[in-house]
Protein backbone atom coordinates (compact mmCIF):
# COMPACT_ATOMS: atom_id res chain seq x y z
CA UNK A 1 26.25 -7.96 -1.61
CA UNK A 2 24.38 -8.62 1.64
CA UNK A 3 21.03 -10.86 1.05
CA UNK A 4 18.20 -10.97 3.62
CA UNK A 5 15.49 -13.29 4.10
CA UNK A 6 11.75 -12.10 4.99
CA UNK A 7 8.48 -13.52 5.17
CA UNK A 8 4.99 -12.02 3.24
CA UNK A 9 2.60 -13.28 6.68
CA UNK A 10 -0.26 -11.73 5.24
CA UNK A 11 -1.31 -10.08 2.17
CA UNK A 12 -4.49 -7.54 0.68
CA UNK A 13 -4.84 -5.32 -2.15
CA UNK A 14 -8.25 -3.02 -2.75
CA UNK A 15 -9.46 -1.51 -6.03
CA UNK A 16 -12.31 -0.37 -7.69
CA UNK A 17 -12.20 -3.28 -9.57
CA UNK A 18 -10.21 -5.57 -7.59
CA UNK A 19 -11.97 -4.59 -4.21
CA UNK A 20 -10.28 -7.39 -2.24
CA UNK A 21 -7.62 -10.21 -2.55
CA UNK A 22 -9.31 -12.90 -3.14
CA UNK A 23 -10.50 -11.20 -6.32
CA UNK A 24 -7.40 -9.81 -7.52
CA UNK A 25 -5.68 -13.07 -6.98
CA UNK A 26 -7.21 -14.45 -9.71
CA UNK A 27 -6.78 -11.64 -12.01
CA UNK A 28 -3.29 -11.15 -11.15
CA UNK A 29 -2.42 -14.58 -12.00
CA UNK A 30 -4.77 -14.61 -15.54
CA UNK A 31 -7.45 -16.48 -14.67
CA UNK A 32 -9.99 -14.29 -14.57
CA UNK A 33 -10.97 -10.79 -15.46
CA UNK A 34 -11.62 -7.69 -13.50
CA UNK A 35 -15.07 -7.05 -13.29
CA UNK A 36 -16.41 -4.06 -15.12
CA UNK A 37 -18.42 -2.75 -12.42
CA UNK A 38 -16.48 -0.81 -10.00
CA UNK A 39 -17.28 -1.51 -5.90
CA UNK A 40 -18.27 1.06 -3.79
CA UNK A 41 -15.90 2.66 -1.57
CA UNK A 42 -15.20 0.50 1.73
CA UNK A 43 -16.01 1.76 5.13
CA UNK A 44 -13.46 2.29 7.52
CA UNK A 45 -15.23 0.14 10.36
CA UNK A 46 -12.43 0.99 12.53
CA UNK A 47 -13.58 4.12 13.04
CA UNK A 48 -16.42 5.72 15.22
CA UNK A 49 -19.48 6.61 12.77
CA UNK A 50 -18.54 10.34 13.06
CA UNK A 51 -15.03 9.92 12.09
CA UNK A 52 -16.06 7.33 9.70
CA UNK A 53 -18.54 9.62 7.89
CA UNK A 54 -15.42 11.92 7.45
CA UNK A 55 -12.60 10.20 6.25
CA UNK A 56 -11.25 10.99 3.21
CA UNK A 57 -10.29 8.16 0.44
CA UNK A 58 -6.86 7.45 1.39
CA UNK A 59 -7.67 7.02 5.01
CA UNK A 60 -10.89 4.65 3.78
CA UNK A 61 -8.58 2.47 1.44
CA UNK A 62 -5.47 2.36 3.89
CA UNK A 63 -7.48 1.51 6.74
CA UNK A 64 -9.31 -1.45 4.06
CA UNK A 65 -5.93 -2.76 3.00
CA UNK A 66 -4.39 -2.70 6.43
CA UNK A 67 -7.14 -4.45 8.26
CA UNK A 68 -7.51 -7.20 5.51
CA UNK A 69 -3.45 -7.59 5.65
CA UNK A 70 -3.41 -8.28 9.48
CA UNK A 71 -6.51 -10.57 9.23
CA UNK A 72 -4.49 -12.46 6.38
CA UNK A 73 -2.12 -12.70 8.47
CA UNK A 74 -3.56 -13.75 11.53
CA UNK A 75 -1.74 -10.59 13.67
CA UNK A 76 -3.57 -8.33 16.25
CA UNK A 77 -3.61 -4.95 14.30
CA UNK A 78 -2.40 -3.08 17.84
CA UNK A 79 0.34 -5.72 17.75
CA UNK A 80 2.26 -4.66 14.75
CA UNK A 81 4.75 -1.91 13.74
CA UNK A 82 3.78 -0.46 10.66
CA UNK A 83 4.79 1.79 7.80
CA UNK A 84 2.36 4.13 5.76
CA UNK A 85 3.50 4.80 2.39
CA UNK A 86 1.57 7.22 -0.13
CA UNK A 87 2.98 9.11 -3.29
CA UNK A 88 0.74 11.78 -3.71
CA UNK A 89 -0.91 11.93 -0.17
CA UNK A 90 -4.40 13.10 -0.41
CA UNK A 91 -4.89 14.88 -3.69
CA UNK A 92 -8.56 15.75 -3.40
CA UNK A 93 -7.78 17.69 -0.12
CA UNK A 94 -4.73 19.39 -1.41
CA UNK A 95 -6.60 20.50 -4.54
CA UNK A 96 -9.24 21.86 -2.27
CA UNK A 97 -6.65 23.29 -0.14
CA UNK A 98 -5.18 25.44 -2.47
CA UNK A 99 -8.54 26.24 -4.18
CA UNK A 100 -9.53 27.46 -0.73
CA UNK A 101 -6.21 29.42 0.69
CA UNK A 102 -6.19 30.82 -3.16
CA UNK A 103 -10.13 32.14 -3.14
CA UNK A 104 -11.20 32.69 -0.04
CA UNK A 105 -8.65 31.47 3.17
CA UNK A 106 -10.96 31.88 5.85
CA UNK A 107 -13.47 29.21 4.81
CA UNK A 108 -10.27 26.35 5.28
CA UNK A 109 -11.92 23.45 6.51
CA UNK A 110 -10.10 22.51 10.24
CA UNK A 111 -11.13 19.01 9.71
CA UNK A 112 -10.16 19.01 5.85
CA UNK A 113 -6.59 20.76 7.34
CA UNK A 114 -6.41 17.99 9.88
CA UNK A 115 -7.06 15.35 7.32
CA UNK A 116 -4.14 16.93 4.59
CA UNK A 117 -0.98 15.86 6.56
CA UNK A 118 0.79 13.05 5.19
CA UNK A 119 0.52 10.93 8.50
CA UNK A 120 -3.18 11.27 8.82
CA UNK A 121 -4.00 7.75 7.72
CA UNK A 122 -1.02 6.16 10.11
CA UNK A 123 -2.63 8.80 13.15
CA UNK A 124 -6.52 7.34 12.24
CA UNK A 125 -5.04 3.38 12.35
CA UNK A 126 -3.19 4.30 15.78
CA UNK A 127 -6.69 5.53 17.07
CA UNK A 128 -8.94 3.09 15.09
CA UNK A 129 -7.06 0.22 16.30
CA UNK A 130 -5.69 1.45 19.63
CA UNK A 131 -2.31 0.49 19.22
CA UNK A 132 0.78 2.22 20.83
CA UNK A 133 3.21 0.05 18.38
CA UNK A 134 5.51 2.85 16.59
CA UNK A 135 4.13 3.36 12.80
CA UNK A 136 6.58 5.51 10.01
CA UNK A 137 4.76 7.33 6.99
CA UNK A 138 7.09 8.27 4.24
CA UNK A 139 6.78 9.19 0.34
CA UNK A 140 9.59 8.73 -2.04
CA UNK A 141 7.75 10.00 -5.52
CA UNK A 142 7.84 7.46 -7.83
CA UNK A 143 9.43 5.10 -5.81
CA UNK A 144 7.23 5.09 -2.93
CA UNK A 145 6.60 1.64 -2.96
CA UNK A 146 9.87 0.60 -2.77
CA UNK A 147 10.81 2.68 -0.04
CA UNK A 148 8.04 2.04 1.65
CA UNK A 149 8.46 -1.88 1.13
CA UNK A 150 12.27 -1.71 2.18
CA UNK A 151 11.66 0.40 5.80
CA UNK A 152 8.82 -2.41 6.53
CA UNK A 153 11.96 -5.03 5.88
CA UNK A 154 14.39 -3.50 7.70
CA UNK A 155 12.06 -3.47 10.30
CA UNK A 156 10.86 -6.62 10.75
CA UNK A 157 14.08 -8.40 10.39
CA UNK A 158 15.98 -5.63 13.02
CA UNK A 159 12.52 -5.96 15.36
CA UNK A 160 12.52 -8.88 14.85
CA UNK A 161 8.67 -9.44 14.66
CA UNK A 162 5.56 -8.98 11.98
CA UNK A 163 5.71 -5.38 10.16
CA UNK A 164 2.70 -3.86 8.38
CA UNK A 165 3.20 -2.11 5.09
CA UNK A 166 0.22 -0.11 3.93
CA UNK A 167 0.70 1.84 0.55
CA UNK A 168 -1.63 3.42 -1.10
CA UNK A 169 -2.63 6.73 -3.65
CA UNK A 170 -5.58 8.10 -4.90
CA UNK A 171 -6.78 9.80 -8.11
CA UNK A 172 -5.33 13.32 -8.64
CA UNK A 173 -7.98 16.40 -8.91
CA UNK A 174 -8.07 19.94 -10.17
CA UNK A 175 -4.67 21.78 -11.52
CA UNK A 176 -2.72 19.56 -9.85
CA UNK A 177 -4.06 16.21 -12.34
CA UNK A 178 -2.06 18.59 -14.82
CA UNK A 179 1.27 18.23 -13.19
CA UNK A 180 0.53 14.73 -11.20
CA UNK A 181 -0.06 11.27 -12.77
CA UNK A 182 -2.21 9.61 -10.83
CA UNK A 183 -6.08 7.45 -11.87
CA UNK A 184 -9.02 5.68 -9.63
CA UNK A 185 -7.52 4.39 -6.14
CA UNK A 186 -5.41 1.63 -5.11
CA UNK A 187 -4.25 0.45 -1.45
CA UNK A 188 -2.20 -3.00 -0.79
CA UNK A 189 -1.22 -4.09 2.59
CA UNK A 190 1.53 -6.40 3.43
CA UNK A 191 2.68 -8.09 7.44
CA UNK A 192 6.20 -9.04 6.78
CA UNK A 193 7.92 -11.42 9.26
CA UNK A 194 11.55 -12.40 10.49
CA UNK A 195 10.03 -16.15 10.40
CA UNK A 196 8.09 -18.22 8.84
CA UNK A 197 4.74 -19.09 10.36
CA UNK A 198 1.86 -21.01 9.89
CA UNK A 199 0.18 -20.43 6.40
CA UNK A 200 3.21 -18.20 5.02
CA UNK A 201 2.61 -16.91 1.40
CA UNK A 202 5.85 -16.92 0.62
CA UNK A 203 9.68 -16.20 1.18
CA UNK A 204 11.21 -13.09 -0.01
CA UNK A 205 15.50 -12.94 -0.18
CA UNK A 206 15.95 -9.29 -0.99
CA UNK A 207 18.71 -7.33 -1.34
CA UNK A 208 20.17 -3.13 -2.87
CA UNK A 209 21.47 -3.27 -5.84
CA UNK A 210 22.90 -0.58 -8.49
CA UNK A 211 20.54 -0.16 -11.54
CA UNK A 212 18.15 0.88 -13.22
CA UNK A 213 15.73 -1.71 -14.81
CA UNK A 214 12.55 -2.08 -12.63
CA UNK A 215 10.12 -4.86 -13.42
CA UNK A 216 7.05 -3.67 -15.39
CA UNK A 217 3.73 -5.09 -14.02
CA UNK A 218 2.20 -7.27 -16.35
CA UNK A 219 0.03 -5.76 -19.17
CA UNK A 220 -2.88 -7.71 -18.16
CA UNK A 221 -3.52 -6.12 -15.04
CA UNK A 222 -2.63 -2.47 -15.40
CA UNK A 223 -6.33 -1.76 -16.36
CA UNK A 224 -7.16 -2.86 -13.40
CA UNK A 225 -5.11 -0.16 -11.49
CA UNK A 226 -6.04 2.59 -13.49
CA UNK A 227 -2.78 4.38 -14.07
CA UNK A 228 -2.50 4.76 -10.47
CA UNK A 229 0.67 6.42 -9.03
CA UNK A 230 0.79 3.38 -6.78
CA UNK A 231 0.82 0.78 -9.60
CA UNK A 232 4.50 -0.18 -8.97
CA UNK A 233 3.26 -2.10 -6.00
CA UNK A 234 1.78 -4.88 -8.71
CA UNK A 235 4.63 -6.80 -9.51
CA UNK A 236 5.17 -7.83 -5.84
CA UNK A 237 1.57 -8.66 -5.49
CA UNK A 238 1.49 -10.56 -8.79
CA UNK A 239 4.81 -12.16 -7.59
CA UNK A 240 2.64 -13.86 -4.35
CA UNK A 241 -0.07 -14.30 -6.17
CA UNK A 242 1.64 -16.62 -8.82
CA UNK A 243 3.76 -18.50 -6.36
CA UNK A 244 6.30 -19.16 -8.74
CA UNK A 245 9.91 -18.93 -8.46
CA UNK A 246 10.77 -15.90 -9.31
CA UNK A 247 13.25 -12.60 -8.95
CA UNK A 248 11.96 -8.48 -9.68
CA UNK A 249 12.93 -5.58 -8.97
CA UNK A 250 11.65 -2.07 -7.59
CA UNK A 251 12.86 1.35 -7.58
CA UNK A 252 14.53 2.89 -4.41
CA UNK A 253 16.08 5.85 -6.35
CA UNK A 254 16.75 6.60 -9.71
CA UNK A 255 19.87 4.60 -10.21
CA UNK A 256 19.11 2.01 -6.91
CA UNK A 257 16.67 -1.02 -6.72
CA UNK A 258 15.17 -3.44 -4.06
CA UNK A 259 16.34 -7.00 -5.67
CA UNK A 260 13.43 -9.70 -4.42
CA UNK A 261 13.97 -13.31 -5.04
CA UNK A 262 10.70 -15.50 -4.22
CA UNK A 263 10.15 -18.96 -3.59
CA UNK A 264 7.03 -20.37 -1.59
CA UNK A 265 5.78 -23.12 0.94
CA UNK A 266 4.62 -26.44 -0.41
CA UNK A 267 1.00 -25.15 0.42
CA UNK A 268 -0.70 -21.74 0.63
């Protein structure tokens, strides 16, 4: 069994009620609470103020979590590779979608239809930020994250440079809430790196394995999340946020896991 070595550069996760890192941090790690009182939506600054005006949720929060990550990170945004990683995709727009084609399919909104393709927050970072750097955007169902975590891997240690991962899902709408698990919104952004660097969060050796036992997140914090389809993103972020020793796994399939043993710098 092959083990690989790759460094979390920068880090940011975005809720309602964990709008922001260095909130959740302390949450994650059970010393403190999640506020009550849900923040606003962030603004996707990248963006002109006509786009911005537009953008749906997903593109809001992926845009949030990716621009916090890099600045964590200390990376030019238009610098980095990057992989886009969403369950669901946009569930408001596909409910209205269908709603639409279903009732009356001339009134389909080109913008909305522009906005409903699974790339669309990867194509709005590529504009927002100007960069030409190759991006992926890929869904795996439940095991999104995991996917999504293992391409961004893969490529930093075979480009050998920083790799942004940007997952993220919203809150499912309509009909399709009956078939689709999915509560409030959740984004986390990750730069992974071949090397360590100054003011790396920690060291990840990762590695496939057979199986089928996927670490849980913690009790504490799923309130926080919401039931989100993204939540298996929180024991890797609890993971850095502890910086403890210590090994979990995520779901690549349904009988194959990503393996992640960390261990961290004397200093944060």
């Amino acid at each position: 069994m092959t083990t690989h070595t790759v460094h979390v550069a920068g880090i940011s996760l975005w809720a309602p009620r964990l709008p922001g890192w260095a909130v959740a941090a302390p949450v994650l790690r059970g010393e403190a609470v999640a506020p009550e009182a849900q923040a606003a939506r962030p603004a996707p600054t990248l963006l002109a103020p006509t786009e911005r005006r537009r953008a749906p949720d997903t593109v809001a929060i992926a845009l949030e979590v990716a621009a916090r990550a890099c600045e964590s990170a200390g990376v030019e945004p238009r610098e980095v590779a990057s992989v886009f990683a969403t369950t669901h995709g946009d569930l408001a727009i596909n409910d209205y979608m269908s709603e639409t084609l279903a009732r009356t399919p001339a009134m389909v909104s080109p913008i909305r239809f522009h906005n409903s393709v699974l790339n669309a927050a990867a194509g709005y970072w590529s504009i927002g930020t100007g960069s030409m750097q190759p991006y992926t955007a890929l869904t795996a169902w439940e095991d999104t994250f995991g996917e999504g975590l293992l391409e961004a891997m893969t490529q930093a240690e075979a480009g050998g440079r920083p790799t942004l991962l940007v997952a993220y899902d919203i809150e499912a709408r309509g009909p399709l809430s009956t078939v689709v698990t999915s509560h409030g919104v959740l984004g986390v952004g990750v730069v992974l790196a071949p090397t360590a660097g100054p003011g790396v969060l920690a060291r990840v050796h990762w590695r496939t394995t057979r199986g089928t036992e996927r670490t849980a997140p913690l009790a504490r914090n799923l309130a926080a999340v919401a039931d989100n389809a993204m939540a298996g993103c929180m024991p890797f972020c609890e993971a850095v946020a502890m910086r403890q020793p210590r090994m979990i796994r995520v779901g690549l399939s349904p009988t194959l896991l990503l393996e992640m043993e960390f261990d961290f710098p004397e200093s944060p």
